[in-house]
N, C-alpha and C. Protein backbone atom coordinates (compact mmCIF):
# COMPACT_ATOMS: atom_id res chain seq x y z
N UNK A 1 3.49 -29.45 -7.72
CA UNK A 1 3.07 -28.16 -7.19
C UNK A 1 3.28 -27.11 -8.27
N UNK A 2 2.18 -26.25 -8.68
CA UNK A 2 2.38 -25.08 -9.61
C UNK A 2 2.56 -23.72 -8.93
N UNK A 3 3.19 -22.69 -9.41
CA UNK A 3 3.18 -21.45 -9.02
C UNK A 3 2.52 -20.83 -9.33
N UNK A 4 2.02 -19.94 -9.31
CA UNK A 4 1.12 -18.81 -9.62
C UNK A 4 1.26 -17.21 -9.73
N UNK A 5 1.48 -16.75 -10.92
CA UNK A 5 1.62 -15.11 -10.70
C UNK A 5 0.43 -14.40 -10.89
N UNK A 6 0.17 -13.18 -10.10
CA UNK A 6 -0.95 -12.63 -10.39
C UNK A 6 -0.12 -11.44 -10.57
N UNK A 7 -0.88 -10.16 -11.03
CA UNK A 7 -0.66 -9.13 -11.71
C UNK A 7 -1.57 -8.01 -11.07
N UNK A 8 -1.15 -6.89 -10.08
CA UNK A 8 -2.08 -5.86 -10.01
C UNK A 8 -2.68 -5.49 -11.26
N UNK A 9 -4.03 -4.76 -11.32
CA UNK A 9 -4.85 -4.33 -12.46
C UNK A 9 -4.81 -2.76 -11.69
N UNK A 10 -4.25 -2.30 -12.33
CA UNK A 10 -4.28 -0.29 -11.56
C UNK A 10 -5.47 -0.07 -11.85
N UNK A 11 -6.23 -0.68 -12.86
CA UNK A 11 -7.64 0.57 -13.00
C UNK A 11 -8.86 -0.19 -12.71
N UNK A 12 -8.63 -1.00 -11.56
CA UNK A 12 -9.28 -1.92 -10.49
C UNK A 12 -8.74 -1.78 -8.99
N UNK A 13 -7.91 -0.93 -9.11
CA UNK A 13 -7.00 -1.10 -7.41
C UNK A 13 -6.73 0.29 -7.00
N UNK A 14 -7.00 0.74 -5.76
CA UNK A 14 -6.35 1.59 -4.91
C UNK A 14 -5.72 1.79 -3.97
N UNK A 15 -4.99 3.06 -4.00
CA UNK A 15 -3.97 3.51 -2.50
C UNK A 15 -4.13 4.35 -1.85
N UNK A 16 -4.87 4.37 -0.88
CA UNK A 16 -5.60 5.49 -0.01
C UNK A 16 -4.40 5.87 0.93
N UNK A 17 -4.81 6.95 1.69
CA UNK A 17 -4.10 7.94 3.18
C UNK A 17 -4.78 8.59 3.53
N UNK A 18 -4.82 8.64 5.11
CA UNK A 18 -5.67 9.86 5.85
C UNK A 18 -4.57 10.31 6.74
N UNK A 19 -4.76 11.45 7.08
CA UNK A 19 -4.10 11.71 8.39
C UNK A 19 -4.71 13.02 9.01
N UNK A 20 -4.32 13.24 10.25
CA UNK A 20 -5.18 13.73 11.17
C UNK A 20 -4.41 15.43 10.87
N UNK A 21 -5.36 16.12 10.51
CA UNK A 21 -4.78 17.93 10.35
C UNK A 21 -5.80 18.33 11.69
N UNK A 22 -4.69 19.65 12.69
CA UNK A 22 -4.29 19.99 13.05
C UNK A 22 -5.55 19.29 14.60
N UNK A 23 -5.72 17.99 14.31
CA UNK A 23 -6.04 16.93 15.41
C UNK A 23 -7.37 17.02 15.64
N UNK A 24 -8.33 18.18 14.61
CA UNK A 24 -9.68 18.35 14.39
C UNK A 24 -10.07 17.49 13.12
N UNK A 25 -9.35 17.32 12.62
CA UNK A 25 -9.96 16.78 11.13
C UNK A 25 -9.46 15.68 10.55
N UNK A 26 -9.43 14.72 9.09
CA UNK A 26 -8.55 14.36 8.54
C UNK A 26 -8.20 14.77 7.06
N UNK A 27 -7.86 14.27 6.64
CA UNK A 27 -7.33 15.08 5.33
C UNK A 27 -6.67 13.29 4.36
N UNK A 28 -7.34 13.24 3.15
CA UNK A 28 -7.09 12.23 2.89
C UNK A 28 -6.62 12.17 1.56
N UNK A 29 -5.52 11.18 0.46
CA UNK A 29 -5.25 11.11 -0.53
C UNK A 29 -5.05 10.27 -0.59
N UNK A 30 -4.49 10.15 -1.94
CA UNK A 30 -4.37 8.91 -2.88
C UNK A 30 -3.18 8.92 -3.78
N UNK A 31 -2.41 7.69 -3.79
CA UNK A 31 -1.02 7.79 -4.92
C UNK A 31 -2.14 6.75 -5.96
N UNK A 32 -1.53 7.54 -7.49
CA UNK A 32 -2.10 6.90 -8.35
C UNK A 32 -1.80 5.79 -9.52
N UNK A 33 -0.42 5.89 -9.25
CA UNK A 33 0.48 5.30 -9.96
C UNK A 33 1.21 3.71 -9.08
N UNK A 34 0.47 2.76 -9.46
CA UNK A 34 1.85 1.64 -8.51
C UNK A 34 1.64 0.49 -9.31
N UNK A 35 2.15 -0.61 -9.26
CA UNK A 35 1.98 -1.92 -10.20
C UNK A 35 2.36 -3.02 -8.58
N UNK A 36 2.23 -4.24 -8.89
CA UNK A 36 2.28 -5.24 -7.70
C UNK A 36 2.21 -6.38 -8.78
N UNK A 37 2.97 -7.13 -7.87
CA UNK A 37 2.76 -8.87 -8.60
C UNK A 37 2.84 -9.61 -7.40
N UNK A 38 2.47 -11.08 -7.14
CA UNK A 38 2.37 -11.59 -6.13
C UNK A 38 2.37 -13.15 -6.86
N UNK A 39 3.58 -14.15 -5.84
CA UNK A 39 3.49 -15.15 -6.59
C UNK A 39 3.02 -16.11 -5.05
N UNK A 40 2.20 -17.44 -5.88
CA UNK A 40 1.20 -18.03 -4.75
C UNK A 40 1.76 -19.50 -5.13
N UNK A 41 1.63 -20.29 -4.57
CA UNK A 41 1.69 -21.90 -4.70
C UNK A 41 0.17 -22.52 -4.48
N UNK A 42 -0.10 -22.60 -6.16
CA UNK A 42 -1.18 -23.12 -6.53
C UNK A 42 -2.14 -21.61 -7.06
N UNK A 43 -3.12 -21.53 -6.32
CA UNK A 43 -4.15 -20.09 -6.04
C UNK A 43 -4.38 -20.31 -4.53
N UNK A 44 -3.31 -20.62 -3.36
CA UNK A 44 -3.81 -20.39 -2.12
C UNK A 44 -3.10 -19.29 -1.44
N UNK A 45 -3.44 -18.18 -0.96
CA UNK A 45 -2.51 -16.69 -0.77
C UNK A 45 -2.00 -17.27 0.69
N UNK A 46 -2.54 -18.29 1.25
CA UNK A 46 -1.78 -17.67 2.05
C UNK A 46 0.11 -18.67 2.23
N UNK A 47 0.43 -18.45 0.84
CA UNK A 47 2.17 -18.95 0.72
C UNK A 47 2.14 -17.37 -0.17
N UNK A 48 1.69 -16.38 0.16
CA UNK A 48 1.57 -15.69 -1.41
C UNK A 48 3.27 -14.50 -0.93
N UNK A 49 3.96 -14.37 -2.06
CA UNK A 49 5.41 -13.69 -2.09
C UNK A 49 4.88 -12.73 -2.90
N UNK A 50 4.80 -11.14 -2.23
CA UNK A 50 4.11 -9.54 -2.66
C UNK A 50 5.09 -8.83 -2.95
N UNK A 51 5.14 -8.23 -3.76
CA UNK A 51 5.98 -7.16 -4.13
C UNK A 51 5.08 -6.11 -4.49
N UNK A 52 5.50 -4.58 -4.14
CA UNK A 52 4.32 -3.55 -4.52
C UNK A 52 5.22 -2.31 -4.12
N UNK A 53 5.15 -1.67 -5.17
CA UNK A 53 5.85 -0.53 -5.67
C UNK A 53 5.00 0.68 -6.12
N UNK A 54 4.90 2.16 -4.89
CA UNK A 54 4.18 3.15 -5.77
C UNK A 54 5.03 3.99 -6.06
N UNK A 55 4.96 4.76 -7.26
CA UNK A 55 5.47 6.54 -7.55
C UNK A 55 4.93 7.24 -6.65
N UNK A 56 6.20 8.00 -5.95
CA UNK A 56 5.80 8.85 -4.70
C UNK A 56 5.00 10.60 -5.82
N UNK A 57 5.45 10.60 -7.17
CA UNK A 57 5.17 11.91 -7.90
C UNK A 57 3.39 11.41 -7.94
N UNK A 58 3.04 10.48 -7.76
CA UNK A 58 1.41 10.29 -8.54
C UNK A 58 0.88 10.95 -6.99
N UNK A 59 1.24 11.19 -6.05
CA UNK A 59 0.28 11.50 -4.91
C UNK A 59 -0.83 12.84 -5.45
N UNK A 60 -1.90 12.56 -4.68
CA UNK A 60 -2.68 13.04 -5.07
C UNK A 60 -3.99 13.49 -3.58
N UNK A 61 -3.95 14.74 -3.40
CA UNK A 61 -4.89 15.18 -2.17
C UNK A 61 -5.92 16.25 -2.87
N UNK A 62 -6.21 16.47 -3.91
CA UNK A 62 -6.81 17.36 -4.46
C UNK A 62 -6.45 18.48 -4.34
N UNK A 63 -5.28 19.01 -4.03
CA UNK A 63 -4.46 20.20 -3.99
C UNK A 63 -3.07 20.26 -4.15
N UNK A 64 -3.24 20.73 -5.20
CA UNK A 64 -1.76 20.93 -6.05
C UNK A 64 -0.42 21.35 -5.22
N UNK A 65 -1.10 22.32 -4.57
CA UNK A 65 0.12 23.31 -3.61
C UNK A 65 0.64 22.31 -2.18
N UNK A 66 -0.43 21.71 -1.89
CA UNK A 66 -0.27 20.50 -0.80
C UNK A 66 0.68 19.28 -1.31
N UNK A 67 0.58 19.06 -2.65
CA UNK A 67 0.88 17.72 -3.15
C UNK A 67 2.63 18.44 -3.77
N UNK A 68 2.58 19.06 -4.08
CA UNK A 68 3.96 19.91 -3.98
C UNK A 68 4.99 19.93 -2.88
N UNK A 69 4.19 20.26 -1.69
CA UNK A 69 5.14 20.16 -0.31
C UNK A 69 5.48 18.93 -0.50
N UNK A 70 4.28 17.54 -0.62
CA UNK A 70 4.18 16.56 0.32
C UNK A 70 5.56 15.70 -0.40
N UNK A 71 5.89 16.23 -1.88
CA UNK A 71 6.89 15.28 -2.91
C UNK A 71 8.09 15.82 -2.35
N UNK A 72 8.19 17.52 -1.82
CA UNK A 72 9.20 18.22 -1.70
C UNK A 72 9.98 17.39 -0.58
N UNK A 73 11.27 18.02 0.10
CA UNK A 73 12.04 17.62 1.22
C UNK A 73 11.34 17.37 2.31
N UNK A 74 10.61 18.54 2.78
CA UNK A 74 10.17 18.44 3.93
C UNK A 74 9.73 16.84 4.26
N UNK A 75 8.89 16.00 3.30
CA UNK A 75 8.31 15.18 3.48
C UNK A 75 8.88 13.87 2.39
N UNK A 76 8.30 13.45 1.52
CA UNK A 76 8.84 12.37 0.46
C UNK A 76 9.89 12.96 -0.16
N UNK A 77 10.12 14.12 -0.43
CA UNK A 77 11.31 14.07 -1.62
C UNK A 77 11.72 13.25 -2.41
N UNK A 78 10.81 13.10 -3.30
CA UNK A 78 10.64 12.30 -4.58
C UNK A 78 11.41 12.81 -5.51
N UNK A 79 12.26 13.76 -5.40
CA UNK A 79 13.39 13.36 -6.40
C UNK A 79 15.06 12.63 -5.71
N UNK A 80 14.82 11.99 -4.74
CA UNK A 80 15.94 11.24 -4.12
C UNK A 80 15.31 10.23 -3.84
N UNK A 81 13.98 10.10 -3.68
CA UNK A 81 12.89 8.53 -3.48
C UNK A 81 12.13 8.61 -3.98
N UNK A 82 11.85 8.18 -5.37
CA UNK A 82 11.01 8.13 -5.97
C UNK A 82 9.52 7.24 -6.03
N UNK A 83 10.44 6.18 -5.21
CA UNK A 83 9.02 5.40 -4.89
C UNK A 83 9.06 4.83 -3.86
N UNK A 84 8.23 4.32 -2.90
CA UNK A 84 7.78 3.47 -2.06
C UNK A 84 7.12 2.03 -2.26
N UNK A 85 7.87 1.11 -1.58
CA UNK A 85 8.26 -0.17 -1.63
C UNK A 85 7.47 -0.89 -0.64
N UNK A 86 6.99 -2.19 -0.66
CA UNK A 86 6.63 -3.31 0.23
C UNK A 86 7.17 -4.27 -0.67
N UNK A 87 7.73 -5.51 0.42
CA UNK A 87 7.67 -6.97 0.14
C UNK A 87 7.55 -7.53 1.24
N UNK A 88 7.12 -9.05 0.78
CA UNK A 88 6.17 -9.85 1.84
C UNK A 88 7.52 -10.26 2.72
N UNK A 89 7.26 -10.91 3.74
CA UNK A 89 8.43 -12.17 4.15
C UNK A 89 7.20 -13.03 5.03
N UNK A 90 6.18 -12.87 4.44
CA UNK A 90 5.00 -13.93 5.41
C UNK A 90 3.81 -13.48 5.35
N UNK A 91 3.09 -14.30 5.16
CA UNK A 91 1.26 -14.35 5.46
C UNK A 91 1.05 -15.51 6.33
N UNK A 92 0.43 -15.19 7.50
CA UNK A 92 -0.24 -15.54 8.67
C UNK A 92 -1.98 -15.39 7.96
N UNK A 93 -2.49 -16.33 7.68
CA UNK A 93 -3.91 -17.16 8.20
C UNK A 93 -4.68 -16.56 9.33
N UNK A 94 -5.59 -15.91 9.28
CA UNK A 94 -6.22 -15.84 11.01
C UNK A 94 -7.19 -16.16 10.53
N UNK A 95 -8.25 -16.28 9.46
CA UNK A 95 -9.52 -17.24 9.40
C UNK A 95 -10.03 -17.53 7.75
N UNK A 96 -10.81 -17.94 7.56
CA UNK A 96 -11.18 -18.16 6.45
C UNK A 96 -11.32 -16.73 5.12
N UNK A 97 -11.00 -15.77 5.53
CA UNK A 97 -11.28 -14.50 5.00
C UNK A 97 -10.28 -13.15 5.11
N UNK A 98 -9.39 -13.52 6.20
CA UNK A 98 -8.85 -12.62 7.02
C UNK A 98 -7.30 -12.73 6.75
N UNK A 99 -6.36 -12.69 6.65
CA UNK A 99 -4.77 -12.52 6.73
C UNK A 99 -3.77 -11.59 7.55
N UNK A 100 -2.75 -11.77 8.03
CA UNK A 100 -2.08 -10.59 8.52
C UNK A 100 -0.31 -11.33 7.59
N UNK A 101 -0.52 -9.89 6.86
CA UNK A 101 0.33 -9.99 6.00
C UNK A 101 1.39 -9.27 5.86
N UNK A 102 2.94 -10.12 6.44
CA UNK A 102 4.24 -9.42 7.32
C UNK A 102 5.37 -8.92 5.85
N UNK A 103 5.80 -7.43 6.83
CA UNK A 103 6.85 -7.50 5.18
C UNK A 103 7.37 -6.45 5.92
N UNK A 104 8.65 -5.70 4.57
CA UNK A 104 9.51 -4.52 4.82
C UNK A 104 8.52 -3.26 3.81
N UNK A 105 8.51 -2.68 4.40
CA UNK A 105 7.81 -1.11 3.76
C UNK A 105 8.86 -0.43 3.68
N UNK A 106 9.65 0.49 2.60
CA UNK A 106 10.58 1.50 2.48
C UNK A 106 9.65 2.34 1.85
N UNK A 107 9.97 3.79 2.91
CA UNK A 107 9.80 5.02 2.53
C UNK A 107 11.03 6.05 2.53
N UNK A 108 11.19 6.50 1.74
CA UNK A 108 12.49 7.78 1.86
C UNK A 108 13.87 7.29 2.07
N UNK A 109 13.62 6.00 1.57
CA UNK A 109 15.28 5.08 1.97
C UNK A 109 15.12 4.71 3.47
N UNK A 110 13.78 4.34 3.95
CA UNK A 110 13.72 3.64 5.32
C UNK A 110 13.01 2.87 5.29
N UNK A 111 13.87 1.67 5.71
CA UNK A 111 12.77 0.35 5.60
C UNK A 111 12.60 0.21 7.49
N UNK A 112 11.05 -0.42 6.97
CA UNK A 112 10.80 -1.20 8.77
C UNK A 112 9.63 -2.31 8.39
N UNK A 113 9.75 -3.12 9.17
CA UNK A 113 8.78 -4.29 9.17
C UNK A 113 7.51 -3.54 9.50
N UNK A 114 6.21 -3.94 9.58
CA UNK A 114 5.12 -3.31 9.23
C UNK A 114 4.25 -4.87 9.39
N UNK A 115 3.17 -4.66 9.55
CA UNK A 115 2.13 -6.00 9.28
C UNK A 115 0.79 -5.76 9.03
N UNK A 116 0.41 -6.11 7.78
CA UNK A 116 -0.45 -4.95 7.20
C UNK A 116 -2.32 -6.28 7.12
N UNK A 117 -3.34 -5.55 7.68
CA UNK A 117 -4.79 -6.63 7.74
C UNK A 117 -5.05 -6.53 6.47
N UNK A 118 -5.30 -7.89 5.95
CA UNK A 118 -5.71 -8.17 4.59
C UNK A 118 -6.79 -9.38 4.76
N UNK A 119 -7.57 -8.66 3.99
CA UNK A 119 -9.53 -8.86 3.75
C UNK A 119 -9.24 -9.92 2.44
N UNK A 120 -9.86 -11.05 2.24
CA UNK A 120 -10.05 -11.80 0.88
C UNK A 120 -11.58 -11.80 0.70
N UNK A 121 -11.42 -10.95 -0.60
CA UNK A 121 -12.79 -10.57 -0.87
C UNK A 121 -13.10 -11.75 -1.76
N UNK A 122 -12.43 -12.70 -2.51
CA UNK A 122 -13.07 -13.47 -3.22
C UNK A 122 -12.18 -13.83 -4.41
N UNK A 123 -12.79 -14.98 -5.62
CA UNK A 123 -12.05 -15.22 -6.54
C UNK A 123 -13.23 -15.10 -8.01
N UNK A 124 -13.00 -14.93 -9.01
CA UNK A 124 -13.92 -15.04 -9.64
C UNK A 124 -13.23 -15.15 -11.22
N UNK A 125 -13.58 -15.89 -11.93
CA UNK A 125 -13.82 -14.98 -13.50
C UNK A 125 -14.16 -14.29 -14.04
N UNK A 126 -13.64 -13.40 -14.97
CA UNK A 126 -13.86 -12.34 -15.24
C UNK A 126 -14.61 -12.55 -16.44
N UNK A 127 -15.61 -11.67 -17.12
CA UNK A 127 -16.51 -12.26 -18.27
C UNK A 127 -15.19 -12.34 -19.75
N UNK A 128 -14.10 -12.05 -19.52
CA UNK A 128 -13.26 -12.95 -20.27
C UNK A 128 -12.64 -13.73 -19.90
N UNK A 129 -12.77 -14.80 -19.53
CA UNK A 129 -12.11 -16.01 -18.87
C UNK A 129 -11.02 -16.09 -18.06
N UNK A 130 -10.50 -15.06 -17.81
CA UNK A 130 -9.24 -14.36 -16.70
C UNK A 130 -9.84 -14.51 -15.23
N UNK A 131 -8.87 -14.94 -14.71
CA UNK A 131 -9.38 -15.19 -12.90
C UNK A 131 -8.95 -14.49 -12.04
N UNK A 132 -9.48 -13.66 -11.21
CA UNK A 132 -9.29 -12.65 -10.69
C UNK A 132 -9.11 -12.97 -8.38
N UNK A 133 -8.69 -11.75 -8.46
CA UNK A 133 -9.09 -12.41 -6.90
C UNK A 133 -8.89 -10.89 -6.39
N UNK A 134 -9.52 -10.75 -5.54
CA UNK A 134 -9.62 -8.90 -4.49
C UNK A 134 -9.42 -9.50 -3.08
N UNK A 135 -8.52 -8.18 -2.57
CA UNK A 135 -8.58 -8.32 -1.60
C UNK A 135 -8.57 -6.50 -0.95
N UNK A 136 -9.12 -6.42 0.40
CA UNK A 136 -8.49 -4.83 1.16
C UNK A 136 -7.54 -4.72 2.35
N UNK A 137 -7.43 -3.86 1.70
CA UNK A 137 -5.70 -4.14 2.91
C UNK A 137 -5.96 -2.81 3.91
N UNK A 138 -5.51 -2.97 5.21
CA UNK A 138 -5.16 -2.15 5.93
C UNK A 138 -4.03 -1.69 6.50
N UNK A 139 -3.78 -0.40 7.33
CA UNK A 139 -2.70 -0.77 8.26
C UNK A 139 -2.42 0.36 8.86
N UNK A 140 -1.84 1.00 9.98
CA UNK A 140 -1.84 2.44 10.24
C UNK A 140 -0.06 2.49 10.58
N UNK A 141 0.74 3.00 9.87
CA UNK A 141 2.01 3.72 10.33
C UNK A 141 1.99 4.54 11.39
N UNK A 142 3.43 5.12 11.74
CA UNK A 142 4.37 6.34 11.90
C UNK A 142 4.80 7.10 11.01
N UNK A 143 4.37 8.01 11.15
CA UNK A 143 5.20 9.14 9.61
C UNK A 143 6.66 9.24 10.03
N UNK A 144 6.87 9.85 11.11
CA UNK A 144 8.25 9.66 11.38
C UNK A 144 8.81 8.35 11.83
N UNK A 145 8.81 7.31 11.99
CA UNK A 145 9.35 5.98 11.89
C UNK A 145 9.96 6.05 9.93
N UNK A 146 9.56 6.57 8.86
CA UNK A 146 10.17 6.43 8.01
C UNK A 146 10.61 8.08 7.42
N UNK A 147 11.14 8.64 8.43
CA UNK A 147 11.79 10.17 7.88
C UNK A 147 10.65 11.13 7.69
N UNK A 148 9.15 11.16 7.49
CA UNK A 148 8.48 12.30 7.08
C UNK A 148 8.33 13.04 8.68
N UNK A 149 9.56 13.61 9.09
CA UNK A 149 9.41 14.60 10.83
C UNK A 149 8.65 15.70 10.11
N UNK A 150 7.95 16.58 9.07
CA UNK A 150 7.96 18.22 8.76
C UNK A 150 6.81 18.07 9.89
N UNK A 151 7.09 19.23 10.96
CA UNK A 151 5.73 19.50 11.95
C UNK A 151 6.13 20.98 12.34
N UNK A 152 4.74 21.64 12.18
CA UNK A 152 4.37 22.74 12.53
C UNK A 152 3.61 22.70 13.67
N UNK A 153 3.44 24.22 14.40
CA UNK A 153 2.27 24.10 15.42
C UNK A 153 1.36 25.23 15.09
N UNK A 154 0.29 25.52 15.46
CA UNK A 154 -0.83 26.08 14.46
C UNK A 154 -0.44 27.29 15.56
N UNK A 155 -1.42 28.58 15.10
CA UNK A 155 -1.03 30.24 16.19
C UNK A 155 -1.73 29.61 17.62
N UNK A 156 -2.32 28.97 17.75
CA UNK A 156 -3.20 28.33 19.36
C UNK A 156 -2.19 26.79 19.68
N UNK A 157 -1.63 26.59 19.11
CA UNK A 157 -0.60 26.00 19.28
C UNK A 157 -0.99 24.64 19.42
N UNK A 158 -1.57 23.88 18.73
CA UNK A 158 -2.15 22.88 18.19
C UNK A 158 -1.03 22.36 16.99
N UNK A 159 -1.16 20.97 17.06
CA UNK A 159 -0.38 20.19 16.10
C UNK A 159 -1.11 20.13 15.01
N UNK A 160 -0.16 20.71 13.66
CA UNK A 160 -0.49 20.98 12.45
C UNK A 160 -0.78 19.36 11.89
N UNK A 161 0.38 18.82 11.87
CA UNK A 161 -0.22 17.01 11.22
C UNK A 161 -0.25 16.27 12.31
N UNK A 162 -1.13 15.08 12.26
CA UNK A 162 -0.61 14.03 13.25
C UNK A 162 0.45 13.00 12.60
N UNK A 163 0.89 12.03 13.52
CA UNK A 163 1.80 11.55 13.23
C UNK A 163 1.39 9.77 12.44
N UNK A 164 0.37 9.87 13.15
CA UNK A 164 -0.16 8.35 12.25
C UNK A 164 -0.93 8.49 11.28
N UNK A 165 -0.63 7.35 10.26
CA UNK A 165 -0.96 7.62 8.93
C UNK A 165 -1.74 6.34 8.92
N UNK A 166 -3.26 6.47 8.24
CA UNK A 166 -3.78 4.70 7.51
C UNK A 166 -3.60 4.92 6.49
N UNK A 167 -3.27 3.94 5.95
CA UNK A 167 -3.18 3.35 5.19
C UNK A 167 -4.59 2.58 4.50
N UNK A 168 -5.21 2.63 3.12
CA UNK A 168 -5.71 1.94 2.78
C UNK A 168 -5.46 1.32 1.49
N UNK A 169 -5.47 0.05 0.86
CA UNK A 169 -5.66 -0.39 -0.21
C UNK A 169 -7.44 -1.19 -0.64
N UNK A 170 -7.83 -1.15 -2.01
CA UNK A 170 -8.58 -2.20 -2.69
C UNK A 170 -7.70 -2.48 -4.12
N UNK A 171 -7.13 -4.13 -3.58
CA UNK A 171 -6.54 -4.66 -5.02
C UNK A 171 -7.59 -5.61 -5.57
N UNK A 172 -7.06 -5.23 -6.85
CA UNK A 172 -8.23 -6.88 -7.54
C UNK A 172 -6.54 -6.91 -8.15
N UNK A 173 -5.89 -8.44 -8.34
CA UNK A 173 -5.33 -9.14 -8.78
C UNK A 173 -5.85 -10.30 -10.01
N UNK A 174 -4.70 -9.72 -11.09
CA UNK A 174 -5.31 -10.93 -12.04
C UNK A 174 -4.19 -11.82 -12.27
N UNK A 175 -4.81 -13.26 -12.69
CA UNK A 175 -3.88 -14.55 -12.50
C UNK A 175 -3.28 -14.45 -14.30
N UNK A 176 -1.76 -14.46 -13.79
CA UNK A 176 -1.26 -14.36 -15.43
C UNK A 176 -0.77 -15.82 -15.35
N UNK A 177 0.05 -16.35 -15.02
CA UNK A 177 1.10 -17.05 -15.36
C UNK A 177 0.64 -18.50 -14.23
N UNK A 178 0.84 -19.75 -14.59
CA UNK A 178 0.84 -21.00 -13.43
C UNK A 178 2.27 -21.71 -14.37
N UNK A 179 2.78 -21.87 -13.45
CA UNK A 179 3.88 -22.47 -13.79
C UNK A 179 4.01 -24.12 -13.08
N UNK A 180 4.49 -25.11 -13.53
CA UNK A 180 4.36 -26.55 -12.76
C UNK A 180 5.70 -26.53 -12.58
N UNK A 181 5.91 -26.59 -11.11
CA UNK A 181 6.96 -27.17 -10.39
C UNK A 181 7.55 -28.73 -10.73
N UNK A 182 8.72 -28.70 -11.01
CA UNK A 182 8.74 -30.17 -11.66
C UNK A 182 9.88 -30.85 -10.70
């Protein structure tokens, strides 16, 4: 039996967020900064062991003054948590394409189990002989299940954020390393 490491490619992969402002709209960003490795037995994901790590400073909503709060206390305080964490403890199979893929998520020094839908988009070579594989991930949180409580109420007295967050990823993973189990 061989192992397998693959390697996030950042400038092939993303980390999306929406969340619901003041329950009329959404409002969506992106952290830009994260790396991931994932080790598989053979190239079949679903034994696959994830690790995935973003910089809470790379967030990014197209507004500076927003992305300021969102690092500040009120919310991430990214200078006492700098980053946000997943690892696997399981991938569940639901069909030829499909995964539900179980782990611990830490945000702000709070971990909680989480189970996040993961899409297998495919495997391929890359036109340099590197083998690749994509997948999209889903999943919708609690903001406050991991410490982000900051809530306002608008002058009509409407809720300034909502409380659930999606989550989106698109990874392409590249295959570095096969190692033979001996």
């Amino acid at each position: 039996m061989a192992t397998t490491t693959w390697v996030l490619d950042p400038s092939h992969s993303e980390l999306n967020f929406k969340i619901k402002h003041l329950m009329i709209s959404s409002v969506s960003g992106k952290f830009t900064s994260f790396t991931g490795k994932v080790q598989t037995e053979e190239d079949d994901f679903s034994s696959a062991k994830i690790n995935f790590t973003t910089a809470v400073n790379s967030i990014n909503t197209s507004n500076e003054q927003r992305d300021a709060h969102l690092k500040a206390v009120d919310f991430f305080d990214a200078v006492n948590h700098p980053e946000m964490h997943f690892e696997s403890n399981g991938m569940e199979k639901i069909d030829e394409d499909n995964y539900k893929l179980h782990g611990t998520l830490s945000i702000r020094g709070i971990s909680k189990q989480i189970g996040l839908n993961v899409e297998y988009g495919g495997t391929t070579i890359d036109p340099w002989g590197g083998t690749r594989a994509g997948f999209a991930i889903s999943v919708k949180i609690n903001r406050k299940d991991f410490g982000l409580n900051f809530s306002m109420v608008s002058e009509t007295g409407g809720v300034l954020l909502g409380e659930e967050v999606n989550l989106s990823a698109e990874v392409e993973l590249v295959r570095e390393v096969v190692e033979e189990l001996v």
